[in-house]
Protein backbone atom coordinates (compact mmCIF):
# COMPACT_ATOMS: atom_id res chain seq x y z
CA UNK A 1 7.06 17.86 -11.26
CA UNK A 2 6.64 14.35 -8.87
CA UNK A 3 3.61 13.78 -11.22
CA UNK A 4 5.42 14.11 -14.29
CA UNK A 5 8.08 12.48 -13.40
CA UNK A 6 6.03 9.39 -12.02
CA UNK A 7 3.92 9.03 -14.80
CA UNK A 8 7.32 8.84 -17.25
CA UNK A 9 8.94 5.92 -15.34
CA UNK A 10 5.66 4.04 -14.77
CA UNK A 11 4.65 4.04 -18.35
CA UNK A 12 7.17 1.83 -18.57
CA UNK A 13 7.89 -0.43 -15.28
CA UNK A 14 4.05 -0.96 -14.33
CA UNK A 15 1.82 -3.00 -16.39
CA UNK A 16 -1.05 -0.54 -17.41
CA UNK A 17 1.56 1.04 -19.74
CA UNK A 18 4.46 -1.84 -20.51
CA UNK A 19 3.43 -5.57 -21.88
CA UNK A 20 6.58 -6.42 -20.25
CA UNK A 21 5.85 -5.81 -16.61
CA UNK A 22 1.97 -6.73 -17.33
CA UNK A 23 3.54 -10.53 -18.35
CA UNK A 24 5.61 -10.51 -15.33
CA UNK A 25 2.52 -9.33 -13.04
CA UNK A 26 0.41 -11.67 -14.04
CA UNK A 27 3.54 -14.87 -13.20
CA UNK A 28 3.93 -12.71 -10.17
CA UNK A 29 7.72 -12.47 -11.39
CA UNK A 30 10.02 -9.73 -10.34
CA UNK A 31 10.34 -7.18 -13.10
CA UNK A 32 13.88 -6.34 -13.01
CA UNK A 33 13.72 -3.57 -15.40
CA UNK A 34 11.17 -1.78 -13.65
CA UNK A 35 12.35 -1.84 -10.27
CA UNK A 36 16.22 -0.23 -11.61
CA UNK A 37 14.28 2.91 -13.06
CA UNK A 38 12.30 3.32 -9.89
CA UNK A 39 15.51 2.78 -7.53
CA UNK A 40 17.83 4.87 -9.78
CA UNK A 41 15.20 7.70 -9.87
CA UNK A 42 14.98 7.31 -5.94
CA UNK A 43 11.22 6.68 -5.50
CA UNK A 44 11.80 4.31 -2.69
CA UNK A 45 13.24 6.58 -0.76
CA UNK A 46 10.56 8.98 -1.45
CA UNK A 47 9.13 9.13 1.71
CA UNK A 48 12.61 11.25 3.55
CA UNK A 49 12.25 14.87 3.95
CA UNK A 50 13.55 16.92 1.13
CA UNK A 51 17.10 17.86 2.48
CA UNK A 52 17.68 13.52 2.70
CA UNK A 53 16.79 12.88 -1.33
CA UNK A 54 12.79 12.51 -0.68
CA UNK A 55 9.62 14.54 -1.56
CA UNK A 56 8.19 13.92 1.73
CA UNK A 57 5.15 12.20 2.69
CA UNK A 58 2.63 14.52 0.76
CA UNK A 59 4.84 13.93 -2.56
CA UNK A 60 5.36 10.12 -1.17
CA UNK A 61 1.67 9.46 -1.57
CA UNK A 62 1.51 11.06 -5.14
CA UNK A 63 3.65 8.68 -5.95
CA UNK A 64 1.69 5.83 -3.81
CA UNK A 65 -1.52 6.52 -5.80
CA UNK A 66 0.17 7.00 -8.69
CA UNK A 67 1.55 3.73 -9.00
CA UNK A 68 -2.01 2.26 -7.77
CA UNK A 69 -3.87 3.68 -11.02
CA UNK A 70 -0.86 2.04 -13.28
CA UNK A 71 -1.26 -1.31 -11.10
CA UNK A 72 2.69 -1.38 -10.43
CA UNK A 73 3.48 -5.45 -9.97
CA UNK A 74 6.48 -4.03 -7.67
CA UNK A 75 6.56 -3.42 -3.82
CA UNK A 76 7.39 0.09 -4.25
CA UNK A 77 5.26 1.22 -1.05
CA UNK A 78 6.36 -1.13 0.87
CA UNK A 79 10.01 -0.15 -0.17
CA UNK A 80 8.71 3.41 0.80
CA UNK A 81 7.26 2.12 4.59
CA UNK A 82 10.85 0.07 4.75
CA UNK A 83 12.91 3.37 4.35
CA UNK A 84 10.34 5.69 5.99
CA UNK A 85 11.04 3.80 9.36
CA UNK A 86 15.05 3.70 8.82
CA UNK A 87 14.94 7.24 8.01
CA UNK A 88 13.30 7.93 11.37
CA UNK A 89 15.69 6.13 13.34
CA UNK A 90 18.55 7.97 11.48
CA UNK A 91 20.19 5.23 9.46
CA UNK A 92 20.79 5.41 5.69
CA UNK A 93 19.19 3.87 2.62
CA UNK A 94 19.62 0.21 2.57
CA UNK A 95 20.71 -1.05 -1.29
CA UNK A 96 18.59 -3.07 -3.10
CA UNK A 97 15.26 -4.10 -2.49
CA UNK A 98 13.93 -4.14 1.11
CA UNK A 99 9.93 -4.04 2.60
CA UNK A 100 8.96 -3.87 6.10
CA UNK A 101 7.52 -6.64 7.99
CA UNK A 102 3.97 -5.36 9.68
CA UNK A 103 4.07 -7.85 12.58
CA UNK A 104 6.64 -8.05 15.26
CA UNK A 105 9.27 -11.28 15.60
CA UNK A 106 10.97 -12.18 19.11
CA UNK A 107 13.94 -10.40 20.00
CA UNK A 108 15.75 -11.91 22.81
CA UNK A 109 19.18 -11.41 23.92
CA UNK A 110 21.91 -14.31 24.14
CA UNK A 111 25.34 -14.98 24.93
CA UNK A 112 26.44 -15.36 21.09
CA UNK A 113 24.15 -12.33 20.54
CA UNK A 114 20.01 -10.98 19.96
CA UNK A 115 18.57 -14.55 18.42
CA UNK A 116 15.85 -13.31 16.18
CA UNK A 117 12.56 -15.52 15.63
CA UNK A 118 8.74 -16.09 14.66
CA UNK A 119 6.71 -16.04 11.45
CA UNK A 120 5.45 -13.55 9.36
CA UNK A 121 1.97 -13.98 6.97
CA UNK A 122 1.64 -12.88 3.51
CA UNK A 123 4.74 -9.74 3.17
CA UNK A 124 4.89 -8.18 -0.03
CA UNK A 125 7.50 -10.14 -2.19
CA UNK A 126 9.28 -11.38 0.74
CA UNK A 127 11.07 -13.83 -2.08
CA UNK A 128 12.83 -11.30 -3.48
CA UNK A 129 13.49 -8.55 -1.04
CA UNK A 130 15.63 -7.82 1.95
CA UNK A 131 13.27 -7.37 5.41
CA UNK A 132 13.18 -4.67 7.65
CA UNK A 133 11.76 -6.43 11.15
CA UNK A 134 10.63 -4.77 14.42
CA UNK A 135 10.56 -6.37 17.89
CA UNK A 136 11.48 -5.41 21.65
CA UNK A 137 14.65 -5.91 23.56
CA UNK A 138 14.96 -5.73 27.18
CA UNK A 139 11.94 -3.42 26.90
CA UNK A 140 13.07 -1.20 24.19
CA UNK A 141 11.83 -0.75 20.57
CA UNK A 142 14.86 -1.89 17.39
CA UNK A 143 14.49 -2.87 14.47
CA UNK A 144 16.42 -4.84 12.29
CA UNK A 145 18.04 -5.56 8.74
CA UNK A 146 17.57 -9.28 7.82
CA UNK A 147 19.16 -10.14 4.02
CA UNK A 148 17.16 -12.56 1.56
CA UNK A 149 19.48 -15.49 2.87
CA UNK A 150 18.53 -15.00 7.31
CA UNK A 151 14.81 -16.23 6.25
CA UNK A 152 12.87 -18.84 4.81
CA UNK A 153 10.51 -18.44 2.39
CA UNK A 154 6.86 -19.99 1.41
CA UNK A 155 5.88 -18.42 -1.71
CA UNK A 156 2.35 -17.15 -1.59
CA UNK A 157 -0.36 -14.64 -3.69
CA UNK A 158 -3.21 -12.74 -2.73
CA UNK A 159 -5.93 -12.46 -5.13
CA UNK A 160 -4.34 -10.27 -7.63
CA UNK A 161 -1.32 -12.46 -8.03
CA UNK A 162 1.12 -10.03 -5.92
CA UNK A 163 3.30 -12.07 -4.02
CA UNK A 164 2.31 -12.23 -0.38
CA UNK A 165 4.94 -14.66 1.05
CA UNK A 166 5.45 -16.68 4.44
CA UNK A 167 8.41 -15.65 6.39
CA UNK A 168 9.98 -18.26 8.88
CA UNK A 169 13.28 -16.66 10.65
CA UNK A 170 15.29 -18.13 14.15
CA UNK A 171 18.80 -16.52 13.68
CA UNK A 172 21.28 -15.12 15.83
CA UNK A 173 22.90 -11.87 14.82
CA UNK A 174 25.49 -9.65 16.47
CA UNK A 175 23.83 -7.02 18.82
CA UNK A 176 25.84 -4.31 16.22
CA UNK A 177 23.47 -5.06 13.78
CA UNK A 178 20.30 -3.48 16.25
CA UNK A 179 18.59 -0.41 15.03
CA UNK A 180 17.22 1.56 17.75
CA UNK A 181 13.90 3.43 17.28
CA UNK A 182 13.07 6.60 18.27
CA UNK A 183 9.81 7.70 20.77
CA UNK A 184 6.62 7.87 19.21
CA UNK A 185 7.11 4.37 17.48
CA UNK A 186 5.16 1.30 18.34
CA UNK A 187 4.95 -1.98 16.78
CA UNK A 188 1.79 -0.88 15.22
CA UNK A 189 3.46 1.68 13.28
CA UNK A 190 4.38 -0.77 10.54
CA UNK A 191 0.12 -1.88 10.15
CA UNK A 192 -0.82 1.85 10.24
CA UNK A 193 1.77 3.02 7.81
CA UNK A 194 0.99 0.08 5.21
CA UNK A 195 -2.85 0.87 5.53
CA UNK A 196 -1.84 4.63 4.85
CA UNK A 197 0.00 3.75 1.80
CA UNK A 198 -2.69 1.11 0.35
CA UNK A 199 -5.19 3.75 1.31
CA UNK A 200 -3.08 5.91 -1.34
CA UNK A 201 -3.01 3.00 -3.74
CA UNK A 202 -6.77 2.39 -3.64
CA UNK A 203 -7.57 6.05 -4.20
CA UNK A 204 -5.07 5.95 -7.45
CA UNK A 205 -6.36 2.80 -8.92
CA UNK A 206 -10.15 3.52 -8.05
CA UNK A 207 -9.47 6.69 -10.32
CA UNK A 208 -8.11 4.51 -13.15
CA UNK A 209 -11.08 2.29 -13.27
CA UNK A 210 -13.51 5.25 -13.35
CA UNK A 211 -11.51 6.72 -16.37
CA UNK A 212 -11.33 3.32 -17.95
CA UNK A 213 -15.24 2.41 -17.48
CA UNK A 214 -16.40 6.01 -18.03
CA UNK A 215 -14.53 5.39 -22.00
CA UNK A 216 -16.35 2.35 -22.54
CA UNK A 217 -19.61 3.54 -21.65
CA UNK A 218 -18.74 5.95 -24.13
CA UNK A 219 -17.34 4.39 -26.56
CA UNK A 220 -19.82 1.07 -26.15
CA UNK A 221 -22.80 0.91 -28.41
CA UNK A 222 -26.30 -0.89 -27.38
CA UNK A 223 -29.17 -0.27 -29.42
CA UNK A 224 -28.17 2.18 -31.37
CA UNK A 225 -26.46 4.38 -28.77
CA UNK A 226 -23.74 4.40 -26.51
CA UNK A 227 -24.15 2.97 -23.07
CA UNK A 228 -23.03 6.55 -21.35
CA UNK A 229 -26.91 7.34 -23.15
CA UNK A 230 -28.83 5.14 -20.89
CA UNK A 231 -29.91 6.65 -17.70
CA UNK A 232 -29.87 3.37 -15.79
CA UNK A 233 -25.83 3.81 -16.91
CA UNK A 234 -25.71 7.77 -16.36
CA UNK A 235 -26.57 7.14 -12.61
CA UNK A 236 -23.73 4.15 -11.81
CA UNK A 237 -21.34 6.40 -13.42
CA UNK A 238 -22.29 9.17 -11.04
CA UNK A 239 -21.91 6.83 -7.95
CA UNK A 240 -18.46 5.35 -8.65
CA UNK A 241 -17.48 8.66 -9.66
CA UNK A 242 -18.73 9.70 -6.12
CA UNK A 243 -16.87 7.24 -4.89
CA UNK A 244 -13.56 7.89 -6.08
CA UNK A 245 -13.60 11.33 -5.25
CA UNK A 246 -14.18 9.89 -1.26
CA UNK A 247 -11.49 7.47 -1.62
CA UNK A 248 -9.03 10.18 -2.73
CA UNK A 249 -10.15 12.50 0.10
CA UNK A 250 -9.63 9.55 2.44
CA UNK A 251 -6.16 9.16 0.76
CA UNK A 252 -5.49 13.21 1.05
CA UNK A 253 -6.36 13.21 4.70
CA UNK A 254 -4.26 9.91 5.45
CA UNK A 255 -1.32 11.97 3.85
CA UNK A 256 -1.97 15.10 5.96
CA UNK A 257 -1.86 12.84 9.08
CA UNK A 258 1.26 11.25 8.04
CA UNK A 259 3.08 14.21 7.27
CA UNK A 260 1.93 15.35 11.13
CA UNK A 261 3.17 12.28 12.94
CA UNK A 262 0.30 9.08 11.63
CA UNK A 263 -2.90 9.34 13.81
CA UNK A 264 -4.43 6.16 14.01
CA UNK A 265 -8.10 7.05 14.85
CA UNK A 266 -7.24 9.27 10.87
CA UNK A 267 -5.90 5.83 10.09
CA UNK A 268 -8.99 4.47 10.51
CA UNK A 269 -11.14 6.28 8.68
CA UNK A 270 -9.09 6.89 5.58
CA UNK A 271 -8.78 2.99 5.75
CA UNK A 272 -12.47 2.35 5.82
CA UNK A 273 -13.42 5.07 3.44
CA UNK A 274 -11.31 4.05 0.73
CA UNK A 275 -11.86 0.22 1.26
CA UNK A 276 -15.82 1.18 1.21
CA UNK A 277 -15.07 2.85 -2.09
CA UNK A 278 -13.21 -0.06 -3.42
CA UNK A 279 -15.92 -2.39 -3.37
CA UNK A 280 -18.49 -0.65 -4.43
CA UNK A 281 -16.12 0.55 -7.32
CA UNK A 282 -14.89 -3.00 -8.09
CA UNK A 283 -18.42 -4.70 -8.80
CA UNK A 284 -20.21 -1.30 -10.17
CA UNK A 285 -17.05 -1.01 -12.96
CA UNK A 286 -17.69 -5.33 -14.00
CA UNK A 287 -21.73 -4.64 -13.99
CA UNK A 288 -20.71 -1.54 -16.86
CA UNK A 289 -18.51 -3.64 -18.67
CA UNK A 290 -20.03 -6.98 -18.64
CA UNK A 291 -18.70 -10.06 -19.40
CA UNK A 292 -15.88 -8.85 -20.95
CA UNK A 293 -14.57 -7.05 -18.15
CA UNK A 294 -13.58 -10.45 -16.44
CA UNK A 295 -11.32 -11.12 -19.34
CA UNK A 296 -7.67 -11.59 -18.79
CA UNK A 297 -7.35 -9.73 -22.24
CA UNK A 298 -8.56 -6.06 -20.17
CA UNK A 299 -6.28 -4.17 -18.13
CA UNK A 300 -9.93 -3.87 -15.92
CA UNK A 301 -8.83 -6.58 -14.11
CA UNK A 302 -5.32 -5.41 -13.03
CA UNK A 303 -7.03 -2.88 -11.46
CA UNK A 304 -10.23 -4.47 -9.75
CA UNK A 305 -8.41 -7.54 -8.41
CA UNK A 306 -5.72 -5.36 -6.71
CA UNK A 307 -8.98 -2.93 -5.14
CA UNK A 308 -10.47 -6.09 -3.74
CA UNK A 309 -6.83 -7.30 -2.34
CA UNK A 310 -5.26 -4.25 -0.87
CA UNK A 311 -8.90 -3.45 0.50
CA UNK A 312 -8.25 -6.55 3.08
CA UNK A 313 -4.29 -5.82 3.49
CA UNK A 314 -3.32 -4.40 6.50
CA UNK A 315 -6.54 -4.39 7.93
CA UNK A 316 -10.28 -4.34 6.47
CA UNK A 317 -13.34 -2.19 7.14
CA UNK A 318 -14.32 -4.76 9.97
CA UNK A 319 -11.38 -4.92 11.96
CA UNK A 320 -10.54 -0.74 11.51
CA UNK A 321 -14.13 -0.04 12.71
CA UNK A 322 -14.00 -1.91 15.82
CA UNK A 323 -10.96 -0.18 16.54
CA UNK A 324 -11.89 2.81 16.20
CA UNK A 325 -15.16 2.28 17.98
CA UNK A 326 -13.74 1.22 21.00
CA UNK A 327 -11.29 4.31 20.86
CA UNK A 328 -14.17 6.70 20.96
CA UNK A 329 -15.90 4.94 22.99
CA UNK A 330 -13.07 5.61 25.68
CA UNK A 331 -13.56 9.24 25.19
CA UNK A 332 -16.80 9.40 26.77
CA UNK A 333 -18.97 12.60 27.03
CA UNK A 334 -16.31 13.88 24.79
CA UNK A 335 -17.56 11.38 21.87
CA UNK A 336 -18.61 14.11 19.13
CA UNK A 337 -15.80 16.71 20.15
CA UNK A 338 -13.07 13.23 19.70
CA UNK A 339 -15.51 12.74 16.03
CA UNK A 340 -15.08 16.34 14.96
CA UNK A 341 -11.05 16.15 15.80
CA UNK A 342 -10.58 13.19 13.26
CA UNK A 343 -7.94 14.29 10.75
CA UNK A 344 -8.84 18.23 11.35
């Protein structure tokens, strides 16, 4: 039913499916359109429980992958991350448009009330959203609602012309306005859950470029047969295929941990494994197609430039390695019984 109902709406707000949003994707303008029939269908709140409106997280990251294989040009899952965190601490939807900031800003209290300040690199269509920040006040975890107007703004784009935007804050708001977390949060949480959900994004459009390269192999002809025919062909088929199946396993078993509570060392490796996949996936899908596969003109491209963006976002292979190296490492003799734990 999530599936159906996913595949309806972003047939016609994503642009593998609408000429509409593709045009705005490729400005890296807002698609008004497309963001009202996600909102009014409730997908960014997608992440609560059942009982609150949501699908919860298993059904969130349907949707997550989902909107990766159609190459949605909207920040619906960093909407999701925004809401996921409110709903934790108890408060309600907020209305319009809102993402969640993955690095902390100062919170510090002052006679006219908590000043809030600091930067913030490349957030998802900061430009046109609301911000959900996180911080610590006198040693305890908040978060907190900032509107379009309480932030600058330097417009930026990461290599598949998704905003990714500069955020410059240093206002004072009334301590009312303070969202208190609940245990079990860090300020990690926000890095962990966006590598989750592009984990989920990367499975969904690694899929879509399979599908899409496997039907021109097919469908290509090259002396006097189709490329599929070539055995050369037959076996980088069978490896990006490979490949996609481990990225959506990585993306399956990042769900499961969500759905328990988010483990990072299960973080980790659903991070790496997809981003892994997404390379190889990227540059074996342009060697099948050729030149032509660069062109603006195929919706190849919506695909492989967001794999090789969201890849890096939230952390890369590198930096989730050495992390989790240096977590089992701290485990000791108890190395391959920590190993054999991951995501179980």
């Amino acid at each position: 039913m999530i599936s159906d109902a996913a595949s309806g709406l972003l047939a016609d707000a994503a642009p593998i499916g609408s000429d509409a949003a593709r045009a705005c994707a490729e400005e890296g303008r807002w698609f008004a359109p497309g963001w009202t029939m996600l909102a009014e269908a409730g997908f960014p709140q997608a992440m609560r429980p059942e009982e609150e409106g949501g699908v919860g997280c298993i059904g969130a990251m349907l949707i997550a992958r989902m909107s990766g294989a159609a190459a949605l040009a909207l920040p619906l899952v960093d909407a999701m991350a925004a809401d996921w965190l409110l709903a934790r601490a108890g408060a309600p939807p907020v209305e319009g448009p809102v993402v969640l900031a993955a690095q902390p800003l100062d919170f510090n209290a002052t006679p006219a009330g908590v000043r809030i300040a600091g930067s913030l690199d490349a957030v998802p269509w900061a430009r046109d959203c609301k911000l959900v920040c996180m911080g610590m006040l006198d040693g305890a975890l908040v978060a907190v609602i900032l509107d379009r107007a309480e932030f600058a703004v330097t417009q930026g784009a990461n290599l598949a012309d998704e905003p990714r935007d500069m955020v410059q804050a240093d206002i004072t708001v009334a301590p009312e306005r303070m969202i208190a977390l609940p245990a079990g949060l860090d300020l990690d949480t926000p890095r962990q859950l966006g590598a989750v959900l592009r984990t989920a994004q990367m499975a969904g459009a690694a899929e879509a470029a399979v599908d899409m390269t496997v039907a021109y192999a097919r469908d290509r002809k090259q002396f006097g047969r189709s490329l599929a025919g070539f055995q050369a062909v037959q076996q980088l088929l069978a490896i990006i295929a490979t490949e996609a199946a481990a990225a959506r396993m990585a993306s399956d078993m990042a769900a499961a941990s969500l759905a328990r509570g988010m483990d990072a060392r299960t973080v980790a490796v659903a991070k790496i494994r997809a981003g892994e996949a997404a390379g190889k996936i990227a540059r074996t899908v342009h060697q099948i197609h050729g030149a032509i596969g660069y062109t603006r003109e195929l919706p190849l491209q919506l695909l492989t430039r967001r794999l090789w963006s969201w890849r890096d976002e939230y952390g890369g292979e590198a930096e989730w390695s050495i992390a989790l190296g240096r977590s089992l490492a701290a485990d000791g003799r108890a190395l391959w019984a920590s190993i054999t734990d991951i995501g179980a």
